[in-house]
C-alpha atoms as a PDB file:
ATOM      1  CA  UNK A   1     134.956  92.299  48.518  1.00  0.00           C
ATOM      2  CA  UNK A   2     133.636  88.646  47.812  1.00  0.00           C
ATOM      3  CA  UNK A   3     135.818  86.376  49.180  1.00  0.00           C
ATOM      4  CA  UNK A   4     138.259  83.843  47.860  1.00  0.00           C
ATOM      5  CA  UNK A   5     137.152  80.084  46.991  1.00  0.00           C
ATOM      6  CA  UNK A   6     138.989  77.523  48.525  1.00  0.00           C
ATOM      7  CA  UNK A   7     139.340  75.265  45.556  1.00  0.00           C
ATOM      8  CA  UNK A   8     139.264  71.766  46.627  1.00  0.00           C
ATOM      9  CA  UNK A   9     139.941  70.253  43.160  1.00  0.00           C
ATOM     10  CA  UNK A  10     142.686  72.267  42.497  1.00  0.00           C
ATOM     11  CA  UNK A  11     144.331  71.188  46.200  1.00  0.00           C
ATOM     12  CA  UNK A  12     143.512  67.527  45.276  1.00  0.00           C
ATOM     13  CA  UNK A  13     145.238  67.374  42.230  1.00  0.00           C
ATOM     14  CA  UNK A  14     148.146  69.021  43.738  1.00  0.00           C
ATOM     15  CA  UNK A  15     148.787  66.739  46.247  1.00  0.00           C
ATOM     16  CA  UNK A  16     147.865  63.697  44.195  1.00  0.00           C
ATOM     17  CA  UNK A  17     150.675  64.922  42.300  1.00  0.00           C
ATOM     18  CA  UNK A  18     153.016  64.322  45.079  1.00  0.00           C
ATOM     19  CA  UNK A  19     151.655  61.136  46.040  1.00  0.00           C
ATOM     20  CA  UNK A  20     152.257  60.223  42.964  1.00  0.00           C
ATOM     21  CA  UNK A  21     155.730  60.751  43.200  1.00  0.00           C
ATOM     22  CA  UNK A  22     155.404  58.978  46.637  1.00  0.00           C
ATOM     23  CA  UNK A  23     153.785  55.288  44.669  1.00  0.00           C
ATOM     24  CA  UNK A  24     156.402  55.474  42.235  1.00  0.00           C
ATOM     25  CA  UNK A  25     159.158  55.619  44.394  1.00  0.00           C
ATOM     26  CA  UNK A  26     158.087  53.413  47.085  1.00  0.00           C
ATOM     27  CA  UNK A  27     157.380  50.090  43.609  1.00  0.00           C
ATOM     28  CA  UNK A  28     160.920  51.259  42.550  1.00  0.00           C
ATOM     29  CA  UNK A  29     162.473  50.273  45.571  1.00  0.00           C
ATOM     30  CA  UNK A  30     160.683  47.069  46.065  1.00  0.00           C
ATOM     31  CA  UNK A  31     157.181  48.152  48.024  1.00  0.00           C
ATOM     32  CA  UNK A  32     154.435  48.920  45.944  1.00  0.00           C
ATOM     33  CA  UNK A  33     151.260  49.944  47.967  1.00  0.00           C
ATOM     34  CA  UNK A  34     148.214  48.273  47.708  1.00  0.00           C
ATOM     35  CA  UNK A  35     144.834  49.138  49.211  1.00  0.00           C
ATOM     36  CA  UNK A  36     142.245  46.260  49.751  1.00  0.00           C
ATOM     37  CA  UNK A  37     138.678  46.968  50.267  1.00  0.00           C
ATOM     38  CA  UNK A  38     136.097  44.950  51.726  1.00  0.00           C
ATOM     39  CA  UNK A  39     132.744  44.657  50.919  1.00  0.00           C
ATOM     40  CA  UNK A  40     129.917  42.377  51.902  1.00  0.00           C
ATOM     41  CA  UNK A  41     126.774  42.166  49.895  1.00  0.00           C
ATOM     42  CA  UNK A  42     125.469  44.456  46.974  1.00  0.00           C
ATOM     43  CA  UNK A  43     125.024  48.391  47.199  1.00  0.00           C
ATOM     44  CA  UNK A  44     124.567  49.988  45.002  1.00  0.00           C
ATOM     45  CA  UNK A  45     125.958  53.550  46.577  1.00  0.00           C
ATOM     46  CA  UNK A  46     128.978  51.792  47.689  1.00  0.00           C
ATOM     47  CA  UNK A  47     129.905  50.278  44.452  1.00  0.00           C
ATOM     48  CA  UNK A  48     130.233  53.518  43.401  1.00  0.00           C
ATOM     49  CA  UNK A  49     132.630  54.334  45.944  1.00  0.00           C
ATOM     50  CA  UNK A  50     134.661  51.160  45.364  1.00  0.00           C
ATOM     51  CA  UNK A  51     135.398  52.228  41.994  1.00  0.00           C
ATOM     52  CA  UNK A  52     135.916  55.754  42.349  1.00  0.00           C
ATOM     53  CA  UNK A  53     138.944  54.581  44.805  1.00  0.00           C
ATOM     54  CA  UNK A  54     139.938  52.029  41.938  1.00  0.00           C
ATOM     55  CA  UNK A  55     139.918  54.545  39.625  1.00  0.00           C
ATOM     56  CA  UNK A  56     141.714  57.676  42.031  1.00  0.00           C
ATOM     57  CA  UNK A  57     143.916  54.800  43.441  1.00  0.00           C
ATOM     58  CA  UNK A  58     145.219  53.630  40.529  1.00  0.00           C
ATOM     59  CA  UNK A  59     145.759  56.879  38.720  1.00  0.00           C
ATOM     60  CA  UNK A  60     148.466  57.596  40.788  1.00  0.00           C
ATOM     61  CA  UNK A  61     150.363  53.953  41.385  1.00  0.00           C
ATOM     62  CA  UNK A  62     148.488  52.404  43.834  1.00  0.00           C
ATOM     63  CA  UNK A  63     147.476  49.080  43.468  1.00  0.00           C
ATOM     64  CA  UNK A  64     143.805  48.472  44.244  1.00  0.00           C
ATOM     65  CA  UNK A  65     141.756  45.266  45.556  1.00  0.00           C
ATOM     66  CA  UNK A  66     137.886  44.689  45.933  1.00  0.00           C
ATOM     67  CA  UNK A  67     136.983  41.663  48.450  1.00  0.00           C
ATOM     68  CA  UNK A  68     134.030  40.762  47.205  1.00  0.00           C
ATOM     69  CA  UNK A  69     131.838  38.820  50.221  1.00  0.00           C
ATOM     70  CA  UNK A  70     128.187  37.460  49.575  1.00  0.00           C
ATOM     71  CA  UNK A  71     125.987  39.236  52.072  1.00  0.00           C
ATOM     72  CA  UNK A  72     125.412  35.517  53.791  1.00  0.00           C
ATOM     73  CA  UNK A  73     128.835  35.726  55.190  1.00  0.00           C
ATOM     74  CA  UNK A  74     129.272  35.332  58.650  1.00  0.00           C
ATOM     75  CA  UNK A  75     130.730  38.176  60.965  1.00  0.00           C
ATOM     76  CA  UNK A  76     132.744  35.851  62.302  1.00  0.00           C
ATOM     77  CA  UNK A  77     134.051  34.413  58.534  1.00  0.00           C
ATOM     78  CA  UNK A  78     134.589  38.949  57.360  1.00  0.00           C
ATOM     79  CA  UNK A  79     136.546  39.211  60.656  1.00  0.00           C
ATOM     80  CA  UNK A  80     138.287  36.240  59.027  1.00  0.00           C
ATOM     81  CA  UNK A  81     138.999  37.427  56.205  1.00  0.00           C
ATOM     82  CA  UNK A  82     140.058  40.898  57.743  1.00  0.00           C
ATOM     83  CA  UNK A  83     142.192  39.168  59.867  1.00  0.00           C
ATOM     84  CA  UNK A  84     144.253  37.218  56.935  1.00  0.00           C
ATOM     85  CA  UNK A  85     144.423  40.668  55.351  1.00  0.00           C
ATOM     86  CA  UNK A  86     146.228  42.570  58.134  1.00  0.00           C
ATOM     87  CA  UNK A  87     149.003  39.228  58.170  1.00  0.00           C
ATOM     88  CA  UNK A  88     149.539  40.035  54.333  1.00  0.00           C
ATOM     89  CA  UNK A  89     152.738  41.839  54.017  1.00  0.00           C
ATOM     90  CA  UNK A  90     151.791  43.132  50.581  1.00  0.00           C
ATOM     91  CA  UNK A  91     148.773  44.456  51.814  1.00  0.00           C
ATOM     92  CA  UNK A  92     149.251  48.306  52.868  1.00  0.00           C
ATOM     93  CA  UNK A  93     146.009  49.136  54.170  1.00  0.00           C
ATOM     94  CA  UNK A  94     142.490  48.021  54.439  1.00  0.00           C
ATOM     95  CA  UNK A  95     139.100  49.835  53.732  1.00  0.00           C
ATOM     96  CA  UNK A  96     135.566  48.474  55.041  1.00  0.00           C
ATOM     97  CA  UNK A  97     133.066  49.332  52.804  1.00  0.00           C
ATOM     98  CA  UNK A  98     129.787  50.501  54.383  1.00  0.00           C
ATOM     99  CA  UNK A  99     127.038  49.518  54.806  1.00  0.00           C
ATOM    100  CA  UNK A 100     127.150  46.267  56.133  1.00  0.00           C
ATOM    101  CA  UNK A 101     124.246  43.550  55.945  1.00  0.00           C
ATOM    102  CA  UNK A 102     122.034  43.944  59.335  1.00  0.00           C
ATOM    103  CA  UNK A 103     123.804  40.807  60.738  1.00  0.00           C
ATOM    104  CA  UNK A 104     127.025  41.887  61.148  1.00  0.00           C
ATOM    105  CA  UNK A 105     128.182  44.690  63.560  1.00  0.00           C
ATOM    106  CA  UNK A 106     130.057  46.984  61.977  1.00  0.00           C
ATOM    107  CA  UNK A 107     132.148  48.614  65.363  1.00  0.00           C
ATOM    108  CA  UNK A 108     133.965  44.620  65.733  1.00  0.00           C
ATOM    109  CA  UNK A 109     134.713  43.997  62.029  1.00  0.00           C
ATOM    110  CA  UNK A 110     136.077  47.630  61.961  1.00  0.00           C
ATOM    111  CA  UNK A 111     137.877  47.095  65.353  1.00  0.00           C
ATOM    112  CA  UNK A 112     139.418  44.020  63.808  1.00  0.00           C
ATOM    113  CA  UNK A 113     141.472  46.080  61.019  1.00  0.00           C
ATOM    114  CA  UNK A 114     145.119  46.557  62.160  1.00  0.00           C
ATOM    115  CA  UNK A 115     145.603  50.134  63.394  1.00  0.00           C
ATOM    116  CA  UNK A 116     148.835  50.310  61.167  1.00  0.00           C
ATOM    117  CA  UNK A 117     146.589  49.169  58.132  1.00  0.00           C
ATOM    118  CA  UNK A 118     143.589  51.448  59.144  1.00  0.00           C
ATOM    119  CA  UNK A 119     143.798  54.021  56.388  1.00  0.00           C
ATOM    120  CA  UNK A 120     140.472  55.824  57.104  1.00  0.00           C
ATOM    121  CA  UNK A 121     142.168  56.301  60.236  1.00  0.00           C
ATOM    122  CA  UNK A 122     139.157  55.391  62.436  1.00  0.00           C
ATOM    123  CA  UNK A 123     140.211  52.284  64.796  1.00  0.00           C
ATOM    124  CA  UNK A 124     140.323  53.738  68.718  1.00  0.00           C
ATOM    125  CA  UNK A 125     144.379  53.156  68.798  1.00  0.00           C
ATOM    126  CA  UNK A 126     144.349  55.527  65.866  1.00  0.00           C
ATOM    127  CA  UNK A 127     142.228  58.382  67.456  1.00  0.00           C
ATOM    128  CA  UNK A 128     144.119  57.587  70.528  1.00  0.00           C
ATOM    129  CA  UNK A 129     147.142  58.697  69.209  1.00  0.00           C
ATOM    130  CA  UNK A 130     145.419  61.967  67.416  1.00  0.00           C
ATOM    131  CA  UNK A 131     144.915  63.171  70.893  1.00  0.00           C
ATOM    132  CA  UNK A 132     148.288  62.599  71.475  1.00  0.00           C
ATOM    133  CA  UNK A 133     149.833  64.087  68.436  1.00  0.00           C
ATOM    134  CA  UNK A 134     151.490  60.901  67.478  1.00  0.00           C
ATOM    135  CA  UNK A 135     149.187  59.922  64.911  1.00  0.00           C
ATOM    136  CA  UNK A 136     150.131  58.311  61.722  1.00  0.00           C
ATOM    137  CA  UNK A 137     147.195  58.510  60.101  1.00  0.00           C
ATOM    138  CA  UNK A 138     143.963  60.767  60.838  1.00  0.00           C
ATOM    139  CA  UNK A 139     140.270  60.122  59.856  1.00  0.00           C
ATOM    140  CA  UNK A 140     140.463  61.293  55.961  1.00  0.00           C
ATOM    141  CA  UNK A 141     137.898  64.207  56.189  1.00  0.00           C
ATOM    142  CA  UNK A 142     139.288  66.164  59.067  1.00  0.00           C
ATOM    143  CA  UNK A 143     142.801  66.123  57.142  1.00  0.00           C
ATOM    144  CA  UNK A 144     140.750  67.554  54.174  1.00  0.00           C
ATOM    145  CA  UNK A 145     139.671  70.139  55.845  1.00  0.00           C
ATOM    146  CA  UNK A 146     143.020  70.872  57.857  1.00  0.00           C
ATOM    147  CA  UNK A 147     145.059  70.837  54.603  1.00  0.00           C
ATOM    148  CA  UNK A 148     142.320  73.587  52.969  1.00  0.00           C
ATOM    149  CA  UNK A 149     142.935  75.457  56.078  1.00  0.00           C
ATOM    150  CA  UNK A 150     146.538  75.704  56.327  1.00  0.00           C
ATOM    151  CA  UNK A 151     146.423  76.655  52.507  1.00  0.00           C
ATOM    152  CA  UNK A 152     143.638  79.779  53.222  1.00  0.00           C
ATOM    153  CA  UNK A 153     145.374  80.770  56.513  1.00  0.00           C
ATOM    154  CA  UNK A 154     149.047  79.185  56.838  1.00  0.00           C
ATOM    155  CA  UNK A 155     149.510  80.902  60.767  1.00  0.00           C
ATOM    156  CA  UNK A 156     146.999  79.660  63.129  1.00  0.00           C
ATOM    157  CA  UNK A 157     148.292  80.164  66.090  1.00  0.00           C
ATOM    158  CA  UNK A 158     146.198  81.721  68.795  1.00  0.00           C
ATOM    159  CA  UNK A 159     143.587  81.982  66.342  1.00  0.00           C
ATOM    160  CA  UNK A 160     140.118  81.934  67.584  1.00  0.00           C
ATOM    161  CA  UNK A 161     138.694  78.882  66.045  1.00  0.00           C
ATOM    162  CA  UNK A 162     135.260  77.471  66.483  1.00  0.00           C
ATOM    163  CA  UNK A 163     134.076  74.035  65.367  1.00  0.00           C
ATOM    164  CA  UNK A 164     130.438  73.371  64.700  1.00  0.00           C
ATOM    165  CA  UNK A 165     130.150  69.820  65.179  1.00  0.00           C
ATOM    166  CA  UNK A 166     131.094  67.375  67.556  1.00  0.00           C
ATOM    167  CA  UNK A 167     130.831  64.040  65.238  1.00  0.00           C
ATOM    168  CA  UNK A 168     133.091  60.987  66.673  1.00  0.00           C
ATOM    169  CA  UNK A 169     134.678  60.785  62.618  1.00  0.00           C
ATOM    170  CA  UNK A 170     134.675  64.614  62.212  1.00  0.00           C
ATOM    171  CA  UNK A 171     134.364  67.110  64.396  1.00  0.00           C
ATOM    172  CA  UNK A 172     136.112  65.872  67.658  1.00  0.00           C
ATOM    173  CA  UNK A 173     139.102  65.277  65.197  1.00  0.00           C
ATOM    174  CA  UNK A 174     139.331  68.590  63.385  1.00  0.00           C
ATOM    175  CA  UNK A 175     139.158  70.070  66.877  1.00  0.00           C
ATOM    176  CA  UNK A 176     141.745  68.284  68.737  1.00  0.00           C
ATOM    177  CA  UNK A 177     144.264  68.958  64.798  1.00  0.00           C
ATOM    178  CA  UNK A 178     143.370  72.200  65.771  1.00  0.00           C
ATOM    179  CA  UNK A 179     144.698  71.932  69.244  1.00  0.00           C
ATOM    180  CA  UNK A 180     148.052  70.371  68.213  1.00  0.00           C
ATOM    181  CA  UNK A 181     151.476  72.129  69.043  1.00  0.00           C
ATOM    182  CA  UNK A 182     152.506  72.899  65.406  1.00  0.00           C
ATOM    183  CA  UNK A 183     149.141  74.435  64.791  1.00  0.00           C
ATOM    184  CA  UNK A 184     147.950  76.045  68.578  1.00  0.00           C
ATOM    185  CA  UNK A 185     144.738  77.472  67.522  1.00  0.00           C
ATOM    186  CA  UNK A 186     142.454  78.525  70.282  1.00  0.00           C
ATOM    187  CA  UNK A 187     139.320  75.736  69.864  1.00  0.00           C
ATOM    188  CA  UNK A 188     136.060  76.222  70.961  1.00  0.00           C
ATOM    189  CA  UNK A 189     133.638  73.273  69.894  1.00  0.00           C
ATOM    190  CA  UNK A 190     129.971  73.717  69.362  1.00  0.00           C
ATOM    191  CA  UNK A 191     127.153  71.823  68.076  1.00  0.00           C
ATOM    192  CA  UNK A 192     123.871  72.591  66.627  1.00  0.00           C
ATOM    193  CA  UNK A 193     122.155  72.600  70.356  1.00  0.00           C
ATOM    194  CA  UNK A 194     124.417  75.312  71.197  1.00  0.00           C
ATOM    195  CA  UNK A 195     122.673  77.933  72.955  1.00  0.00           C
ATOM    196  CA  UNK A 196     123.459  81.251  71.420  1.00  0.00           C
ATOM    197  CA  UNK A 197     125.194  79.547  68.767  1.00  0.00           C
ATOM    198  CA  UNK A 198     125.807  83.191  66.663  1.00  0.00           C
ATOM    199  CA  UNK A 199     127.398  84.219  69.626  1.00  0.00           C
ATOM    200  CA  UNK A 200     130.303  81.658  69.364  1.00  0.00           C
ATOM    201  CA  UNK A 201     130.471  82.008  65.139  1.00  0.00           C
ATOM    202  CA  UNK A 202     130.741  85.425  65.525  1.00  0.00           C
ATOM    203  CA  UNK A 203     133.747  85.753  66.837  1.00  0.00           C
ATOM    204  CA  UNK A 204     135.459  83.060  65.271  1.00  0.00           C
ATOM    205  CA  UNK A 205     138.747  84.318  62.902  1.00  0.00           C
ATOM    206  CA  UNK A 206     138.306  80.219  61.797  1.00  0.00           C
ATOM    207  CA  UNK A 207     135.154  78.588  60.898  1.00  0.00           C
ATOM    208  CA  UNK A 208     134.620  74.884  60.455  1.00  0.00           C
ATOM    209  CA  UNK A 209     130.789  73.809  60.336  1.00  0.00           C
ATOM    210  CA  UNK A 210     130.309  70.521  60.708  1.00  0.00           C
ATOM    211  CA  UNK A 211     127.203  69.437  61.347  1.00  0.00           C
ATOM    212  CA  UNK A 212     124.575  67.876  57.867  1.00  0.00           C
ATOM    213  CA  UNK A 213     121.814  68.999  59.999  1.00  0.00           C
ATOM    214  CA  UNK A 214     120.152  69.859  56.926  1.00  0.00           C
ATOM    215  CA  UNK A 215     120.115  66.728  55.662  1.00  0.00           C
ATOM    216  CA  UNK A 216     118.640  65.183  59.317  1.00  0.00           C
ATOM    217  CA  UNK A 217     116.140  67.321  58.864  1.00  0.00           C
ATOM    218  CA  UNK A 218     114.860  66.127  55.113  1.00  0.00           C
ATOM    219  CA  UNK A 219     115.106  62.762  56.780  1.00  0.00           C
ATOM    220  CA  UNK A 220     113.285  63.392  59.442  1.00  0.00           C
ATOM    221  CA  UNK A 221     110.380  64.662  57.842  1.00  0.00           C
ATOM    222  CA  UNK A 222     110.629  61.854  54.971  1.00  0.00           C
ATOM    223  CA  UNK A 223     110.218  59.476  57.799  1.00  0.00           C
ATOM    224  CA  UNK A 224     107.061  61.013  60.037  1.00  0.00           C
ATOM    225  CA  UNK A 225     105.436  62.033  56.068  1.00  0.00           C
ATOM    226  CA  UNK A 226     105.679  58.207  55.890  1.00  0.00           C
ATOM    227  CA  UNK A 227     103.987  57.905  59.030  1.00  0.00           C
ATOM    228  CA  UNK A 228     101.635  60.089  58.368  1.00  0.00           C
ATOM    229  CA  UNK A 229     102.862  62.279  61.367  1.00  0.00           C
ATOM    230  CA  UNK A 230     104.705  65.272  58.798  1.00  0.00           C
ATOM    231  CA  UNK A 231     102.899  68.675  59.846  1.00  0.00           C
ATOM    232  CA  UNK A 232     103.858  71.787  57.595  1.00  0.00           C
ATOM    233  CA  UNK A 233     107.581  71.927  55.554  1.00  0.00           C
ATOM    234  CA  UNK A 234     110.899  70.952  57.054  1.00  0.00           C
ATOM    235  CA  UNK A 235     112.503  73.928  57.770  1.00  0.00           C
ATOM    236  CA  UNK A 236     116.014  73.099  55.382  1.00  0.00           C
ATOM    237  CA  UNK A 237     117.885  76.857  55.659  1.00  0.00           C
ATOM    238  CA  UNK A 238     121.556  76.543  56.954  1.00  0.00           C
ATOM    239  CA  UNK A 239     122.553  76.468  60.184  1.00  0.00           C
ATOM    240  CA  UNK A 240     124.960  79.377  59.574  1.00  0.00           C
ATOM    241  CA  UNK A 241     123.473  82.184  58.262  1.00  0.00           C
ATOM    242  CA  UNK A 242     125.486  85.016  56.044  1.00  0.00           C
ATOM    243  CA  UNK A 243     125.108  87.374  59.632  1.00  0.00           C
ATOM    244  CA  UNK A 244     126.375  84.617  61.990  1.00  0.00           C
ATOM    245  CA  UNK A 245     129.932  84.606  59.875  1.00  0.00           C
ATOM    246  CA  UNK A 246     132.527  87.410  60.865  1.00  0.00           C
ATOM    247  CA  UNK A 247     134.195  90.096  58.968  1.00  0.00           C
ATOM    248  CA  UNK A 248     137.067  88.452  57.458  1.00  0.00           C
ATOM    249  CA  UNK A 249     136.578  84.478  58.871  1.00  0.00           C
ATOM    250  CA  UNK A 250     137.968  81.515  56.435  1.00  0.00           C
ATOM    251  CA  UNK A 251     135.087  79.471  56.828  1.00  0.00           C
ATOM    252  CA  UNK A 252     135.452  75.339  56.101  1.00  0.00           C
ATOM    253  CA  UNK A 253     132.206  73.969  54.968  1.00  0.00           C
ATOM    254  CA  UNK A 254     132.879  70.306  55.779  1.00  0.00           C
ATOM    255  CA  UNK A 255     128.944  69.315  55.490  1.00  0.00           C
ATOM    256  CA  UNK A 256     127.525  67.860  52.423  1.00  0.00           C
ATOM    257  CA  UNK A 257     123.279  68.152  52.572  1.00  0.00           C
ATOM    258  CA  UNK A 258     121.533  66.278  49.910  1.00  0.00           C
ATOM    259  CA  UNK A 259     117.911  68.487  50.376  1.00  0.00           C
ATOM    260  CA  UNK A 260     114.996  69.064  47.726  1.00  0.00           C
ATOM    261  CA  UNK A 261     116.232  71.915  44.893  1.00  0.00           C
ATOM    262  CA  UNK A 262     112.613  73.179  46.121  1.00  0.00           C
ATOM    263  CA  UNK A 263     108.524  72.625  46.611  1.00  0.00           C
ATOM    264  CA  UNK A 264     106.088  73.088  44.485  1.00  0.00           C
ATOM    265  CA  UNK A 265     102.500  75.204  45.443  1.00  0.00           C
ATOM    266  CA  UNK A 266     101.193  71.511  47.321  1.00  0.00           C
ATOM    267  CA  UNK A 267     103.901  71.370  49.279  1.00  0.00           C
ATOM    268  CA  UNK A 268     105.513  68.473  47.025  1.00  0.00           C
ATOM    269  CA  UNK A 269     109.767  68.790  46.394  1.00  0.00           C
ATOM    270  CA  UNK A 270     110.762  69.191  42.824  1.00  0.00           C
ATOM    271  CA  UNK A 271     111.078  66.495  40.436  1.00  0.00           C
ATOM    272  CA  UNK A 272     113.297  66.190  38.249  1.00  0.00           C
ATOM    273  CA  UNK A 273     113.135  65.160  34.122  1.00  0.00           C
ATOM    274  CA  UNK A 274     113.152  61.085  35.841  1.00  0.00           C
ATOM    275  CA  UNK A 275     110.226  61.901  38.175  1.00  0.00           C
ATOM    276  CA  UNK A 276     112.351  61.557  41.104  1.00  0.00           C
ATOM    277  CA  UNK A 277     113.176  64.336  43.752  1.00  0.00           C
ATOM    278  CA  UNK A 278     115.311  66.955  42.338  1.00  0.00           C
ATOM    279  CA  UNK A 279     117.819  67.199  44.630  1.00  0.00           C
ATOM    280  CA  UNK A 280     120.678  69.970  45.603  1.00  0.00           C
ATOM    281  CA  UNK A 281     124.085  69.676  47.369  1.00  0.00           C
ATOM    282  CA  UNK A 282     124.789  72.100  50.159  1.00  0.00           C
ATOM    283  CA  UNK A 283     126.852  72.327  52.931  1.00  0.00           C
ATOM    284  CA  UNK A 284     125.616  73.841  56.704  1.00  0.00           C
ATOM    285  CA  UNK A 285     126.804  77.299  55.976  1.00  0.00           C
ATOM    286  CA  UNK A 286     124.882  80.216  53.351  1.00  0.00           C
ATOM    287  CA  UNK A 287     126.727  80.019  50.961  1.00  0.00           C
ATOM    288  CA  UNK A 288     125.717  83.397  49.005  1.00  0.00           C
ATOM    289  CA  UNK A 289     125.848  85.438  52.463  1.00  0.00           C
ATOM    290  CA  UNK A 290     129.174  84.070  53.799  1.00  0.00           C
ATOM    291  CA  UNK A 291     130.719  85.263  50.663  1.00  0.00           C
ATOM    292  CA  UNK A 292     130.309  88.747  51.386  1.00  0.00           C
ATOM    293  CA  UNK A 293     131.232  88.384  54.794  1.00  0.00           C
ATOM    294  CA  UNK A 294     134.310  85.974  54.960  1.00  0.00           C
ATOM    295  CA  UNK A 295     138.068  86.089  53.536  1.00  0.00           C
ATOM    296  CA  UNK A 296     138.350  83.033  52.223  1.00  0.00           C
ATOM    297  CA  UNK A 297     135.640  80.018  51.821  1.00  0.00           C
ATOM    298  CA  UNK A 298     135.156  76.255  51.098  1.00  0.00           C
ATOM    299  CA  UNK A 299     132.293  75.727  48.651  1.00  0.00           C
ATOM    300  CA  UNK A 300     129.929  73.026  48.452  1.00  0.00           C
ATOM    301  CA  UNK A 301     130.404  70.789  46.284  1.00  0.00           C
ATOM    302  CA  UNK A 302     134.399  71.147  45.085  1.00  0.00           C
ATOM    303  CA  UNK A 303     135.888  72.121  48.295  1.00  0.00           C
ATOM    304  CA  UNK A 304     136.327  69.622  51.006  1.00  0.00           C
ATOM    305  CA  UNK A 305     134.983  66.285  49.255  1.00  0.00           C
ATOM    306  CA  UNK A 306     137.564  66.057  46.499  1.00  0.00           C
ATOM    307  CA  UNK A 307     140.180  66.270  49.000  1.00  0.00           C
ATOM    308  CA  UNK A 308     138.886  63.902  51.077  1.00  0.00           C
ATOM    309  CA  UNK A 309     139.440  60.925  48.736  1.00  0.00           C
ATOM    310  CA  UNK A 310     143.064  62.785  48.243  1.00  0.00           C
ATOM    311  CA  UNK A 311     143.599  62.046  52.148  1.00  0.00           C
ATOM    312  CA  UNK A 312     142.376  58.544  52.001  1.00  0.00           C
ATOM    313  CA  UNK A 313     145.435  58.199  49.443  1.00  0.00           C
ATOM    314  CA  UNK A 314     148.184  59.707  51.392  1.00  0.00           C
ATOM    315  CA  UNK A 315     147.010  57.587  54.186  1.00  0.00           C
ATOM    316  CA  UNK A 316     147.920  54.669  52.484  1.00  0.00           C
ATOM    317  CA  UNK A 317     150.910  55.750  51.283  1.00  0.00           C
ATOM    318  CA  UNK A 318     151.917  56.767  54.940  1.00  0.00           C
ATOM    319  CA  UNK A 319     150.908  52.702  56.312  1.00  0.00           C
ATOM    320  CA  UNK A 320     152.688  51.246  53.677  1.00  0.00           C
ATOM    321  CA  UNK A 321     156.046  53.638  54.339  1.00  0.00           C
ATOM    322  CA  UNK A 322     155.660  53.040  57.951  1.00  0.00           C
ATOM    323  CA  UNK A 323     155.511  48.930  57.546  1.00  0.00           C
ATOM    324  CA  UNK A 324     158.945  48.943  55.485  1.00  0.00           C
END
């Protein structure tokens, strides 16, 4: 039997729902939420970001800012700015938009955003408390994939879980959510260096890849075929393959691999109808083969991304209820 998709636009629109319900409460009784993002210079990949959160933000009664900065500014006049932000009372929580112009270090303008306004959940105070379990708010993509999680497979305690991935803003946090006392799961955390790496996935109950090394790959090769250094095709198969999944695992595909859709007999990717490099989203586990194989499965796209930008949400909500 195939197993069942993990629908992560029908989750997101379910809890959006409720955080609805949250927003309209909280400007009823005086303390509307507002999220202000920060961004400094043109890009073109983050203005689309900014106004997907305008849009998602707004939809559901939170008010939404973009600081615009010209990409002259000063670290020293964003960490400014930042700073003025976290004193605003009206201000619920604060978003840095990446990237940022080569002058400015990113680590001290993030480090400068308030822990209690730090909605991607990403300061060191913040992961501090994760390990804890007193966190208010959690980096947004390990609570997307926790919430899918608890939805497939609502009792995880003592279940063998193994985490592929040991990323600072995903993987160490999914593991150490998986760890806490309301959830107990038995964690083992891998990476994609792992010797015997089947061996772990293969006797995991929970699955939770974690890893883009797909997409490394691609841009590894796009750099040394720039330098003239490219011998043969990247090698851009998932890490996971269908016979590394167990019999009846609810595999989490957190990864999202932008790769070429394919290459033609000259060893060129795909265009597409532009001319440019058709491209295809995947995420680090087979897709096709896993299906067969597991109970219950994230897909990529529609499973973890659209309830990322759901978590980002209830984040805010959460720093603006804990500031009343």
């Amino acid at each position: 039997m195939a197993a069942k998709i993990i629908d992560g636009k029908e989750a997101a629109k379910e809890i959006k729902q409720q955080l609805s319900a949250e927003a309209a409460a909280m400007r009823q009784a005086g303390y509307p939420v507002r999220l202000v993002a920060v961004q400094v210079g043109h890009d073109d990949a983050s203005k689309y970001y900014t106004n997907m959160q305008a849009r998602q933000a707004q939809a559901i009664g939170i008010d939404y800012e973009l600081v615009e900065l010209p990409e002259s500014t000063s670290q020293t006049d964003v960490i400014g700015r930042i700073l003025k932000l976290n004193a605003d009372a009206a201000v619920s929580g604060l978003i840095l938009q990446m990237p940022l112009p080569k002058h400015i270090n990113a680590a001290a303008v993030q480090l400068a955003i308030s822990p209690d306004k730090d909605v991607e959940g990403m300061h060191p105070e913040n992961m501090g408390r994760l390990l804890t379990g007193g966190a208010l708010v959690a980096p947004c993509t390990p609570m997307a994939a926790m919430e899918l999680l608890r939805r497939a497979c609502p009792d995880l305690a003592g279940k063998e879980a193994v985490v592929v991935g040991r990323s600072t803003i995903v993987g160490k946090p999914i593991a150490m959510m998986l760890l806490q006392m309301d959830i107990s799961a038995t964690v083992t955390v891998c990476h994609s260096r792992t010797k015997d790496l089947a061996g772990h996935t293969r006797r995991a109950e929970v699955l939770v890849a974690a890893t883009g090394l797909s997409q490394s790959i691609w841009q590894r090769y796009q750099q040394q075929k720039a330098a003239g250094k490219a011998v043969g095709l990247p090698d851009l198969s998932p890490l996971i393959s269908a016979d590394m999944v167990a019999q009846g695992a609810v595999v989490i595909d957190v990864a999202t691999n932008y790769i070429p859709a394919g290459f033609d007999e000259a060893g060129e990717p795909l265009k597409d109808e532009r001319g440019e490099i058709a491209l295809k989203s995947v995420g680090d586990v087979d897709f096709q083969g896993a299906m067969q194989r597991a109970s219950a499965i994230t897909p990529v796209p529609g499973g973890v991304g659209p309830v990322t930008v759901a978590m980002l949400l209830k984040n805010t909500i959460a720093c603006a209820k804990a500031a009343r």
